[in-house]
N, C-alpha and C. Protein backbone atom coordinates (compact mmCIF):
# COMPACT_ATOMS: atom_id res chain seq x y z
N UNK A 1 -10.41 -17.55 22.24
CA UNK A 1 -10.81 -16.33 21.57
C UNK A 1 -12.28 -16.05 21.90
N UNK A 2 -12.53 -14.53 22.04
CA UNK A 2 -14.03 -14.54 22.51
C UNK A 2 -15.07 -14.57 21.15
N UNK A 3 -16.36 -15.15 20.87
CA UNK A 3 -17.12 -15.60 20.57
C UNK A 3 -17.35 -14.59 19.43
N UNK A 4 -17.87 -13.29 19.67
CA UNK A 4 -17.97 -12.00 19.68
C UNK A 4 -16.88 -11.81 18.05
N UNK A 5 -15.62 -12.00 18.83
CA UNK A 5 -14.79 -11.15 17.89
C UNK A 5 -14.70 -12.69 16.95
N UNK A 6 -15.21 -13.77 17.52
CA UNK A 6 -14.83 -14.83 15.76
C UNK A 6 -16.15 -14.54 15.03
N UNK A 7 -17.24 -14.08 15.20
CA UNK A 7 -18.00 -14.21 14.61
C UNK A 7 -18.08 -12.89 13.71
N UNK A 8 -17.65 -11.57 14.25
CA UNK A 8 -17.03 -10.22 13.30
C UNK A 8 -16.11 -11.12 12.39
N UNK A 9 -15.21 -11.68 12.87
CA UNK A 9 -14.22 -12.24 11.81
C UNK A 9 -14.69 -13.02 10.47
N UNK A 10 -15.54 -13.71 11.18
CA UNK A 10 -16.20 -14.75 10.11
C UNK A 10 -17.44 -13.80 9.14
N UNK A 11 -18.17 -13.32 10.10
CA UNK A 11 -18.84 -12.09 9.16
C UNK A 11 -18.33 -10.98 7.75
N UNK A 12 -17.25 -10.77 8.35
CA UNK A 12 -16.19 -9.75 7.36
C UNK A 12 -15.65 -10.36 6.13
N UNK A 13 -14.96 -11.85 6.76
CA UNK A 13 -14.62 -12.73 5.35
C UNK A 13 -16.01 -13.27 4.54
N UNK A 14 -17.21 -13.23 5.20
CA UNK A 14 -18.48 -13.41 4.46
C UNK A 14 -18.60 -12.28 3.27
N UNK A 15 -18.64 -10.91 4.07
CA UNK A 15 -18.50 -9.79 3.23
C UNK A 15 -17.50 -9.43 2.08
N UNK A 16 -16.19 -9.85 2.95
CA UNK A 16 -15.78 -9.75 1.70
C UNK A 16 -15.60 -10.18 0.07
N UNK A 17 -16.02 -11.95 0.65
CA UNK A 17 -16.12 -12.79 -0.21
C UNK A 17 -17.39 -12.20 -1.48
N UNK A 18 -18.50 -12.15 -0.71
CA UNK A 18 -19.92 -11.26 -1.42
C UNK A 18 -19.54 -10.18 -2.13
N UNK A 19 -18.91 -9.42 -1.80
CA UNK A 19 -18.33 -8.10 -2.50
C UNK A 19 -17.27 -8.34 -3.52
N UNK A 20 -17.11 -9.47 -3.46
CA UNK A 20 -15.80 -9.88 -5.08
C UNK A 20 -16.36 -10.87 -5.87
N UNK A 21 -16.83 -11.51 -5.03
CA UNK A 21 -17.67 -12.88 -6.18
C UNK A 21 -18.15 -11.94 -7.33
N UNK A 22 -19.40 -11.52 -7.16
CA UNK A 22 -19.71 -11.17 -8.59
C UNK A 22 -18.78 -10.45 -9.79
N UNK A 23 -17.96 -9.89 -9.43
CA UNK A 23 -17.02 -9.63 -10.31
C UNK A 23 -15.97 -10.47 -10.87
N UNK A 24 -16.22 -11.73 -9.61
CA UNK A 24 -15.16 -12.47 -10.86
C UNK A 24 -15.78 -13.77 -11.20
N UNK A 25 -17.21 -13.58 -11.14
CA UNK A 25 -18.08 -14.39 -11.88
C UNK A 25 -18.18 -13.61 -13.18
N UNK A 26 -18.62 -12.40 -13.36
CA UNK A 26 -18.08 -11.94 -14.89
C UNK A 26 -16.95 -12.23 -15.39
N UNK A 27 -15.89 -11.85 -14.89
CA UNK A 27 -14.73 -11.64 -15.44
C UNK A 27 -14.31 -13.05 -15.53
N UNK A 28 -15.29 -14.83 -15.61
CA UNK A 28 -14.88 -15.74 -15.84
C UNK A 28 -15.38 -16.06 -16.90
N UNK A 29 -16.71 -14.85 -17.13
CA UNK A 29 -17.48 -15.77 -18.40
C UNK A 29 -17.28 -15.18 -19.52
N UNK A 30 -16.82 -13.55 -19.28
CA UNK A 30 -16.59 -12.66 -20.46
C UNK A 30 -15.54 -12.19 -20.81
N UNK A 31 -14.55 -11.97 -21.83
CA UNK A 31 -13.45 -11.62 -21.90
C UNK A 31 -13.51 -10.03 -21.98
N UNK A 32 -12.11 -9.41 -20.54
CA UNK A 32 -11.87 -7.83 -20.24
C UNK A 32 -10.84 -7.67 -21.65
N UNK A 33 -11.82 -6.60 -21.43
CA UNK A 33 -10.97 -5.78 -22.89
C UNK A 33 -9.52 -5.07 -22.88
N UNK A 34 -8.71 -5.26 -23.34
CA UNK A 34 -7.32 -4.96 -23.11
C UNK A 34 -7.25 -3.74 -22.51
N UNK A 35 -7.76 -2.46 -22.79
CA UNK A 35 -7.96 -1.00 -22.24
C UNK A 35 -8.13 -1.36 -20.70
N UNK A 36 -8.97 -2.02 -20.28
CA UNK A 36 -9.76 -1.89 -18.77
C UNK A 36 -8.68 -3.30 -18.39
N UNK A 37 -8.56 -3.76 -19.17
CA UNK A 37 -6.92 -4.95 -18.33
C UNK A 37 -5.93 -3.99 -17.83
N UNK A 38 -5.77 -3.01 -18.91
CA UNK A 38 -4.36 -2.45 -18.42
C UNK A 38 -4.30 -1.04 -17.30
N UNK A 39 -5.72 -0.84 -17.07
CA UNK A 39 -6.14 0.13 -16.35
C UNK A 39 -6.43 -0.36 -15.31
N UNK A 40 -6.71 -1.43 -14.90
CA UNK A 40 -6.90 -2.16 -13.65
C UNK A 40 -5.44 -2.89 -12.98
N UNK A 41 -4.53 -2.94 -13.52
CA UNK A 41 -3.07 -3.22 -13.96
C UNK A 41 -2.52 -2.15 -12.82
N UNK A 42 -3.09 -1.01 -12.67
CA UNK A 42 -2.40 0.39 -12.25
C UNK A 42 -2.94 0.33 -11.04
N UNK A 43 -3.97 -0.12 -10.62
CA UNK A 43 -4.92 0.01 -9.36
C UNK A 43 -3.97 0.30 -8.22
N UNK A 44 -3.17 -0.74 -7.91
CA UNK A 44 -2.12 -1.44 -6.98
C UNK A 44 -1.11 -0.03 -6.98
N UNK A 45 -0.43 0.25 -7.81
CA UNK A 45 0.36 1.67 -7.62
C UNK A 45 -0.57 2.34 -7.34
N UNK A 46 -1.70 2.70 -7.62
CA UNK A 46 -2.44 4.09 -7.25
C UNK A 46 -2.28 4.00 -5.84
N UNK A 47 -3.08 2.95 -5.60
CA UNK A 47 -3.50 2.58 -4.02
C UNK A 47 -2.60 2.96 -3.43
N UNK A 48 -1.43 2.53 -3.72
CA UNK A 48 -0.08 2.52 -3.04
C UNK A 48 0.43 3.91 -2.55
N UNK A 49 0.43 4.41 -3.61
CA UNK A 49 0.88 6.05 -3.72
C UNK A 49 0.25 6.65 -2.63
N UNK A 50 -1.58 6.79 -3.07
CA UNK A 50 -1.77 7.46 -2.56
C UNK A 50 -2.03 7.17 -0.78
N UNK A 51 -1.43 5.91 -0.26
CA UNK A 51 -1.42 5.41 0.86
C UNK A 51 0.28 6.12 1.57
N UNK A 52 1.21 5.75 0.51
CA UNK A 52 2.22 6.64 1.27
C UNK A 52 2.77 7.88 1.24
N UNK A 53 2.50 8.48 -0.07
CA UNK A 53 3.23 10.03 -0.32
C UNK A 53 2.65 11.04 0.36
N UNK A 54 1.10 11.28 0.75
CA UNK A 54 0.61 12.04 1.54
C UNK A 54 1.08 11.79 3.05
N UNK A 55 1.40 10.67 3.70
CA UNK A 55 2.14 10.91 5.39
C UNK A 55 3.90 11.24 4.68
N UNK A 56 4.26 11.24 3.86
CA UNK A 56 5.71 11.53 3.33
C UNK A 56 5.95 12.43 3.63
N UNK A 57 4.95 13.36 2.67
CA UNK A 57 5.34 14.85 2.48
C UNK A 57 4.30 15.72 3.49
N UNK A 58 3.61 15.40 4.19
CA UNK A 58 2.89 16.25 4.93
C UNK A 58 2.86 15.64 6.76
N UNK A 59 3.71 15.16 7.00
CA UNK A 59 3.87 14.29 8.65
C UNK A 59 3.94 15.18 9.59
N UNK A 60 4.56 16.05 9.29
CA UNK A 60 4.98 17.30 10.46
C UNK A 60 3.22 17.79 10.54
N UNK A 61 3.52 18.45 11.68
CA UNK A 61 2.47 19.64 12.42
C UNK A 61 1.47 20.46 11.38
N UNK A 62 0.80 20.86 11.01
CA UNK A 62 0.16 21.51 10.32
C UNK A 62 0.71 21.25 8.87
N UNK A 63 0.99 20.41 8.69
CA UNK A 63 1.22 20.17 7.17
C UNK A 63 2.59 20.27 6.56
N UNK A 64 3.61 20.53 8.01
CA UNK A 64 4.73 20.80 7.47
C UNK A 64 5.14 19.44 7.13
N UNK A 65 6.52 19.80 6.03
CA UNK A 65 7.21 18.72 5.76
C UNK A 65 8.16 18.11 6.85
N UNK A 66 8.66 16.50 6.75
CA UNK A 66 9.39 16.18 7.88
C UNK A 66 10.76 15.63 6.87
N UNK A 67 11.57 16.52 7.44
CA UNK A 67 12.92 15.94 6.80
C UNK A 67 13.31 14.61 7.16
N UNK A 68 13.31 14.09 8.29
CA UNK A 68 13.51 12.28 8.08
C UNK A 68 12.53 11.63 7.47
N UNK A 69 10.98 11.83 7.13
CA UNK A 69 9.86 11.11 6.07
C UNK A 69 10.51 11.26 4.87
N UNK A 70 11.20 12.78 4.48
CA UNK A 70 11.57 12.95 2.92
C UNK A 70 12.47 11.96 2.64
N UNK A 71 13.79 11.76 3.92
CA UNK A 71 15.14 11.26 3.29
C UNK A 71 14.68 10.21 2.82
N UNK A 72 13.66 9.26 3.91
CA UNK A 72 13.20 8.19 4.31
C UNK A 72 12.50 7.06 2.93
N UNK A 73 11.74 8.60 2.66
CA UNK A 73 11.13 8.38 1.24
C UNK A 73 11.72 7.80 0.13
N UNK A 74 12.97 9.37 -0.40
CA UNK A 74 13.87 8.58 -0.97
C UNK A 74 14.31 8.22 -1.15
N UNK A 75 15.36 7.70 0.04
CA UNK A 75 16.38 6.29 0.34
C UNK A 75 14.82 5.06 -0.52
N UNK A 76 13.97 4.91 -0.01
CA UNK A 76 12.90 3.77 -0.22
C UNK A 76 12.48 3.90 -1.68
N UNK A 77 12.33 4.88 -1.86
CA UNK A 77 12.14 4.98 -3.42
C UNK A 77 13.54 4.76 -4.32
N UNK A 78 14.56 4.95 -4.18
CA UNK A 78 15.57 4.59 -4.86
C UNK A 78 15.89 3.05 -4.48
N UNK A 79 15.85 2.35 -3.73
CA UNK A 79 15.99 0.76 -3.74
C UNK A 79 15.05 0.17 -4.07
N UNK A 80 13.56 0.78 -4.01
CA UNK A 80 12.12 -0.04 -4.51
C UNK A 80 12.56 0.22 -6.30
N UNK A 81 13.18 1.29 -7.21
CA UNK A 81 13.49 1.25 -8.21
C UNK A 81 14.95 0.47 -8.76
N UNK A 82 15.95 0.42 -7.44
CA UNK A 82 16.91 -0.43 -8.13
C UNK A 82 16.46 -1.61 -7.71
N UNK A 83 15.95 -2.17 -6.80
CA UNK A 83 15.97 -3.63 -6.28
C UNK A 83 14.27 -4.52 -7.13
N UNK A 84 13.54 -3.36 -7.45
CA UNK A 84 12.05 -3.97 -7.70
C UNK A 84 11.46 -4.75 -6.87
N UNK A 85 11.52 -4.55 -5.84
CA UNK A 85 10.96 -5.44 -4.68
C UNK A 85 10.40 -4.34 -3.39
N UNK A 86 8.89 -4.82 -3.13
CA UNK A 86 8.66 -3.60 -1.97
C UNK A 86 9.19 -4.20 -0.99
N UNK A 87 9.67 -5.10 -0.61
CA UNK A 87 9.92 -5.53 0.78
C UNK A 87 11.05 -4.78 1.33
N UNK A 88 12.28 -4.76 -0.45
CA UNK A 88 13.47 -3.92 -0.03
C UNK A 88 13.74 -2.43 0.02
N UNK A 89 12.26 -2.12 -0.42
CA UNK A 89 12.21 -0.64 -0.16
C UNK A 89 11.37 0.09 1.06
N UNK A 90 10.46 -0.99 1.50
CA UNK A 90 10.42 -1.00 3.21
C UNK A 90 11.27 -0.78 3.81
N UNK A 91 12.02 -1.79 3.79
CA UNK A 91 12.99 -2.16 4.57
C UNK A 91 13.96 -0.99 4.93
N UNK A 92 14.30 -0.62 3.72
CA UNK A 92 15.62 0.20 3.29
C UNK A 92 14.78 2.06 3.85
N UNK A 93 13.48 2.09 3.60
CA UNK A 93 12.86 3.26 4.68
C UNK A 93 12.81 3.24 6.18
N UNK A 94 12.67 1.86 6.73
CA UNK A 94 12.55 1.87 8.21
C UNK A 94 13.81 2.01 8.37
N UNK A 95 14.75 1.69 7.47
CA UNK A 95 16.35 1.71 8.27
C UNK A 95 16.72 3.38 8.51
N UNK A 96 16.32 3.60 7.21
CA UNK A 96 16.81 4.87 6.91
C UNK A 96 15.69 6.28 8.39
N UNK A 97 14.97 5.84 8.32
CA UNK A 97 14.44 6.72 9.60
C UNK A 97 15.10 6.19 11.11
N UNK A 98 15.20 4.78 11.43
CA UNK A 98 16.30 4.83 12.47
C UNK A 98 17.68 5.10 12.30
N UNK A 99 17.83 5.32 11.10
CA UNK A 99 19.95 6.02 11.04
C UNK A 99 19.54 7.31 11.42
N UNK A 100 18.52 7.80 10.49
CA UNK A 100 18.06 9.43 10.84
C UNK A 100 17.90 10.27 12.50
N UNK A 101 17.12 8.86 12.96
CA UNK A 101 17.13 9.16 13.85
C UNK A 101 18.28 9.39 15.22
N UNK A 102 18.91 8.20 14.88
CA UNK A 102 20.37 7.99 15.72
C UNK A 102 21.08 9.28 15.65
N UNK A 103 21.72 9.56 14.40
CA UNK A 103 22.72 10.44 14.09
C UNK A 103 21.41 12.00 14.72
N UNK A 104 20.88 12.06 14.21
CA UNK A 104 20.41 13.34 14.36
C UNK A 104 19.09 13.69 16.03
């Protein structure tokens, strides 16, 4: 591996490490208040959301919608709610855009 890119590597996990420590050096000495527990609780869906529903509904050309992202969507959203597992609602989206794709 070149020199270069281990030392970005090792730099970044430096950074990142620096950028969380102090917060969970508080959050070892002081007890989070149930409000900001359960609001930090949500982070992970936000993130989530707003990482996939905007390429969902806006993939096409100028903002249009793409009918295999929609089906895609909710084939993935209906097994991420029956199965509770993201892996099977991955899963069950990549399939569903290569059936989409095949047949159509």
């Amino acid at each position: 591996m070149n020199d270069k890119v281990l030392l970005i590597i090792v730099l970044m996990a430096v950074i990142t490490y620096l950028t969380r420590f102090p917060m969970l050096l508080i959050s070892s000495r002081w007890e989070i208040p149930d409000w900001l527990r359960r609001g930090l609780a949500m982070v992970p869906v936000g993130v989530f959301s707003s990482l996939t529903v905007p390429p969902i509904l806006f993939h096409g050309k100028d903002g249009q919608w793409s009918p295999e992202y929609l089906a895609a969507g909710v084939v993935s959203l209906a097994v991420g709610l029956w199965r509770k597992q993201v892996v099977w609602a991955l899963l069950a989206g990549v399939g569903a855009i290569v059936l989409w794709r095949a047949l159509f």
